[in-house]
C-alpha atoms as a PDB file:
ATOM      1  CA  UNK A   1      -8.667   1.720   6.408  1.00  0.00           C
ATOM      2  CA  UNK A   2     -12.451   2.106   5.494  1.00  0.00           C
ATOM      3  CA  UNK A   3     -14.635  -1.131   4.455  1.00  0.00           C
ATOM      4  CA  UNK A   4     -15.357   0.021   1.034  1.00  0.00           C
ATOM      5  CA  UNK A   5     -11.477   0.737   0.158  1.00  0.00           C
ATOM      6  CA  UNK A   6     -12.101   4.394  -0.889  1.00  0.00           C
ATOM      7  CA  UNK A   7      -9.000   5.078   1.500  1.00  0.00           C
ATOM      8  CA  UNK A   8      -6.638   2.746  -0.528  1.00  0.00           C
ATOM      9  CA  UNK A   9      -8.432   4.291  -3.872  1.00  0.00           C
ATOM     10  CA  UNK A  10      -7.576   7.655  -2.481  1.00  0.00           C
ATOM     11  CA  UNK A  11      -4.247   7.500  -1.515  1.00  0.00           C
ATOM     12  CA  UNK A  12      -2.826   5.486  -5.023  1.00  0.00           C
ATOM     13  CA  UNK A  13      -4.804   8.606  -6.893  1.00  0.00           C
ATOM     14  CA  UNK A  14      -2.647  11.266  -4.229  1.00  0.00           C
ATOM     15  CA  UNK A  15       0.797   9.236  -4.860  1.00  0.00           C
ATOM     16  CA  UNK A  16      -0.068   8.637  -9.043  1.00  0.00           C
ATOM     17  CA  UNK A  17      -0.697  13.031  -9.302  1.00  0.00           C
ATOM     18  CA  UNK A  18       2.684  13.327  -6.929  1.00  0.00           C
ATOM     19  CA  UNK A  19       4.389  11.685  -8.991  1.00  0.00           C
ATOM     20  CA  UNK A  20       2.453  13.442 -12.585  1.00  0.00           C
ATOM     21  CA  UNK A  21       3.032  16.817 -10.890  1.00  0.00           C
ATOM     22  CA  UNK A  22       6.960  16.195 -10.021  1.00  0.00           C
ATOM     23  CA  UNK A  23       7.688  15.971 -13.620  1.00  0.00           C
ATOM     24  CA  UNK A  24       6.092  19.765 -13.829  1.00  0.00           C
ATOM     25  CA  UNK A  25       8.188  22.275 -16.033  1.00  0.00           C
ATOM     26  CA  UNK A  26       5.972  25.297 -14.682  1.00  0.00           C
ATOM     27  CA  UNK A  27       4.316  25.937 -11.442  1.00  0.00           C
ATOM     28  CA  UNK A  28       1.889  23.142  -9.979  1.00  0.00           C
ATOM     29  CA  UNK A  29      -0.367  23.202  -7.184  1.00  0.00           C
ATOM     30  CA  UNK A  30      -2.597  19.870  -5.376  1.00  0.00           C
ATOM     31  CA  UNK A  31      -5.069  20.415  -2.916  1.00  0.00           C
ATOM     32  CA  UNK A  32      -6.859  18.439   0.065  1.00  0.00           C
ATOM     33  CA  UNK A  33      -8.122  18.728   3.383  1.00  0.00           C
ATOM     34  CA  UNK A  34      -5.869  17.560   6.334  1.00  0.00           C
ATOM     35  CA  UNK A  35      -6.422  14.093   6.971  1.00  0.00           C
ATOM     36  CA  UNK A  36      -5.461  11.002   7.277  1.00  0.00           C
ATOM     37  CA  UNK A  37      -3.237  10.864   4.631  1.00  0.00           C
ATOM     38  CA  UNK A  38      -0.321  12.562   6.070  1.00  0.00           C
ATOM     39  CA  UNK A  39      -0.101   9.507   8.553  1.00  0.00           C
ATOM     40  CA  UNK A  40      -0.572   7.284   5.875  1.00  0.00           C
ATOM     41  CA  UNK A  41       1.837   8.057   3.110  1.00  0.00           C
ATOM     42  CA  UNK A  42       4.763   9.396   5.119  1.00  0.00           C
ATOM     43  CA  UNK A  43       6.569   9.678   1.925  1.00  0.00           C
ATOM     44  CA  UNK A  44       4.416  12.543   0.480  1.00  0.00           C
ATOM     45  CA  UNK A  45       6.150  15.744   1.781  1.00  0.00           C
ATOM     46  CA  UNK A  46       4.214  18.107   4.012  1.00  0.00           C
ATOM     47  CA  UNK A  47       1.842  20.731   2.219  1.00  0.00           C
ATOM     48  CA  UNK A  48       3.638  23.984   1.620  1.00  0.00           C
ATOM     49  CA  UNK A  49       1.017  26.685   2.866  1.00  0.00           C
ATOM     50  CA  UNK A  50      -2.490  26.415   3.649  1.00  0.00           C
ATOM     51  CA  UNK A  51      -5.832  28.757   3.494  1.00  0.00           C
ATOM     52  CA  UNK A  52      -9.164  28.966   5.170  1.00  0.00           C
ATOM     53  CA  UNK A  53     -12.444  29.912   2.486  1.00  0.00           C
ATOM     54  CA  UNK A  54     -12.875  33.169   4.890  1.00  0.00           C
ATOM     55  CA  UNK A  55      -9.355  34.699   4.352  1.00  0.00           C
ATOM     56  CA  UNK A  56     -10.659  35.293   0.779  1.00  0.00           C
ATOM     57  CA  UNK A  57     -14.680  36.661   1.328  1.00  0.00           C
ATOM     58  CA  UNK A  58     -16.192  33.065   1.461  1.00  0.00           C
ATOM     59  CA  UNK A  59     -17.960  33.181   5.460  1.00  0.00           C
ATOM     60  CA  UNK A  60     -17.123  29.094   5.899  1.00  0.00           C
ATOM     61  CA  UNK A  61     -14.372  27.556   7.645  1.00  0.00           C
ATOM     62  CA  UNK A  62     -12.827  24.664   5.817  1.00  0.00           C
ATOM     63  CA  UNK A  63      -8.733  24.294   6.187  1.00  0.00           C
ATOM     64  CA  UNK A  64      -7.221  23.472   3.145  1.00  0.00           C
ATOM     65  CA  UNK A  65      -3.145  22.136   2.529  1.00  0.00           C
ATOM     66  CA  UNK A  66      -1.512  23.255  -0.496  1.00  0.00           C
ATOM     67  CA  UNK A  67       1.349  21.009  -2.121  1.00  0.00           C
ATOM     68  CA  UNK A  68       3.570  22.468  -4.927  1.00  0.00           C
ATOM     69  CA  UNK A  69       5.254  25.678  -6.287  1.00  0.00           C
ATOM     70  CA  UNK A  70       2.441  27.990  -7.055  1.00  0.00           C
ATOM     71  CA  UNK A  71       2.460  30.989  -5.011  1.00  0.00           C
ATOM     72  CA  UNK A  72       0.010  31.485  -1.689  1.00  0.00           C
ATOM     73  CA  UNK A  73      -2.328  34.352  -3.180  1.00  0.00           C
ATOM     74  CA  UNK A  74      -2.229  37.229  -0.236  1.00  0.00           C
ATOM     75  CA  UNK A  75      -5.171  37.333   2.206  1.00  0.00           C
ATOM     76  CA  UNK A  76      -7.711  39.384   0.439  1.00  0.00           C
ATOM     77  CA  UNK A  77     -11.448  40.082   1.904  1.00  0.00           C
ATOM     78  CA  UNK A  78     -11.194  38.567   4.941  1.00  0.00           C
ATOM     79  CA  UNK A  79     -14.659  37.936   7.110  1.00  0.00           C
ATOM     80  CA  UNK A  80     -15.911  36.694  10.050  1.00  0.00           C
ATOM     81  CA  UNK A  81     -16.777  32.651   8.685  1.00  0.00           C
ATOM     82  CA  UNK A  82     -19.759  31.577  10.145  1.00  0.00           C
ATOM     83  CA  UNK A  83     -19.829  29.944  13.355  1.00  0.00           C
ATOM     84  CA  UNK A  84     -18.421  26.454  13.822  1.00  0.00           C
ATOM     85  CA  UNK A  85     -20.212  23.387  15.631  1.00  0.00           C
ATOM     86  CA  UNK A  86     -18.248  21.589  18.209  1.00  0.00           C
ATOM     87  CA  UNK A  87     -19.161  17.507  18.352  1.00  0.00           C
ATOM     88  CA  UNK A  88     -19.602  15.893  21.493  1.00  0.00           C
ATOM     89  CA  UNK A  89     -16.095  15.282  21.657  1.00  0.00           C
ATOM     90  CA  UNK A  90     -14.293  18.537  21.724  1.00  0.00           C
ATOM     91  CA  UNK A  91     -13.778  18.892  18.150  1.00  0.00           C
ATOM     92  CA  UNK A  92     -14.790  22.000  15.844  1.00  0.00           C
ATOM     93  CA  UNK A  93     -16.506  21.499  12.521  1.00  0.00           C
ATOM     94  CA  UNK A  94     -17.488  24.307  10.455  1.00  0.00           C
ATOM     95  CA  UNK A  95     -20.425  24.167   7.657  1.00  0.00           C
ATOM     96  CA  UNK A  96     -18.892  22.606   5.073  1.00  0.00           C
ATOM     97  CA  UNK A  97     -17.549  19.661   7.224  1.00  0.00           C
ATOM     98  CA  UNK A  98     -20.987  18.920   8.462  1.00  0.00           C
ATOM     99  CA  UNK A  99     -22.398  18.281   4.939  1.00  0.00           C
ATOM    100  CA  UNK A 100     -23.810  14.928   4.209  1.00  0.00           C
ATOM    101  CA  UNK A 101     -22.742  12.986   1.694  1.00  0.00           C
ATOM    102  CA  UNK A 102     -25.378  13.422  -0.682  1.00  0.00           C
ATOM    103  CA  UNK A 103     -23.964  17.420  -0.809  1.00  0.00           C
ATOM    104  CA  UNK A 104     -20.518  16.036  -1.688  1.00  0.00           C
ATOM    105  CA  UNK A 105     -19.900  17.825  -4.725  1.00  0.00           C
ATOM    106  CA  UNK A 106     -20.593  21.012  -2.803  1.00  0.00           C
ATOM    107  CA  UNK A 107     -17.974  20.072  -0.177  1.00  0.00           C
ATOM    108  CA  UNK A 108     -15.669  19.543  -3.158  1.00  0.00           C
ATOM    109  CA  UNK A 109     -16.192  22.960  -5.057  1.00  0.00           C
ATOM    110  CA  UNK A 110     -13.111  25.667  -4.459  1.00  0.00           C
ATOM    111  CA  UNK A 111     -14.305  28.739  -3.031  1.00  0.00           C
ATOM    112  CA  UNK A 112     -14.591  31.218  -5.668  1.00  0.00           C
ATOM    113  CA  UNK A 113     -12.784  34.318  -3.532  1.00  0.00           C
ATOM    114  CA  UNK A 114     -10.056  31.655  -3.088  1.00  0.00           C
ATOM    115  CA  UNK A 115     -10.084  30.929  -6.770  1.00  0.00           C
ATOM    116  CA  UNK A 116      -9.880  34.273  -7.820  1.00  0.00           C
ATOM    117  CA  UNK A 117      -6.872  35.251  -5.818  1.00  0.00           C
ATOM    118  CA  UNK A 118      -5.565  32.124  -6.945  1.00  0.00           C
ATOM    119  CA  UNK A 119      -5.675  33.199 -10.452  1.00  0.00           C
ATOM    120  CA  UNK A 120      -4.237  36.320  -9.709  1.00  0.00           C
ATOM    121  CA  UNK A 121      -1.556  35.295  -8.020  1.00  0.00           C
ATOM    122  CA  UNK A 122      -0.191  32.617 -10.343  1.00  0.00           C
ATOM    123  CA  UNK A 123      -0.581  33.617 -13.997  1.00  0.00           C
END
């Protein structure tokens, strides 16, 4: 875990909307990045379709897991998303990724395209 806790604080705020959405009458959707927390709350069940900001007109590259019953909007204005960085190590990063933290709430925002198709899709 991290020193500050915001791990722990993360994961009882993923489990406490699990268990708020399970108790859904209509469709329900949660959204996050992959990340650690598939390794550390084995119990939540893996996400049930993904997207990428590009697949819907937004040129970034950020995958994002879907959890729930609302339906995957189809692919709609797909472009080339800008190129991504690779770290020393191997790995690939696009834009968003490589925000600091002081551009958090940008990292956080849902890409409109994305948003839009979502809407569309689930009425």
């Amino acid at each position: 875990m991290d020193d500050r806790g915001e791990t722990t604080a993360a994961m009882k705020v993923m489990r406490a909307c699990f268990r708020i959405c399970r108790t859904a009458t209509g469709w329900w959707a949660l959204e996050n990045p992959p990340g650690r927390h598939m390794r550390l709350m084995p119990e939540i069940p893996k996400p049930a379709w993904q997207y990428r900001p590009y697949e819907y007109g937004d040129p970034w590259d950020k995958q994002t897991y879907i959890w729930g019953t609302a339906v995957k909007p189809p692919v709609v204005s797909p472009v080339e998303p800008v190129p991504t960085y690779r770290t020393p190590n191997g790995h690939s990063q696009g834009r968003i990724a490589r925000m600091s933290s002081s551009h958090k709430r940008r990292r956080e925002e849902t890409p409109r395209g994305f948003a839009e198709a979502f809407f569309e899709a689930n009425p």
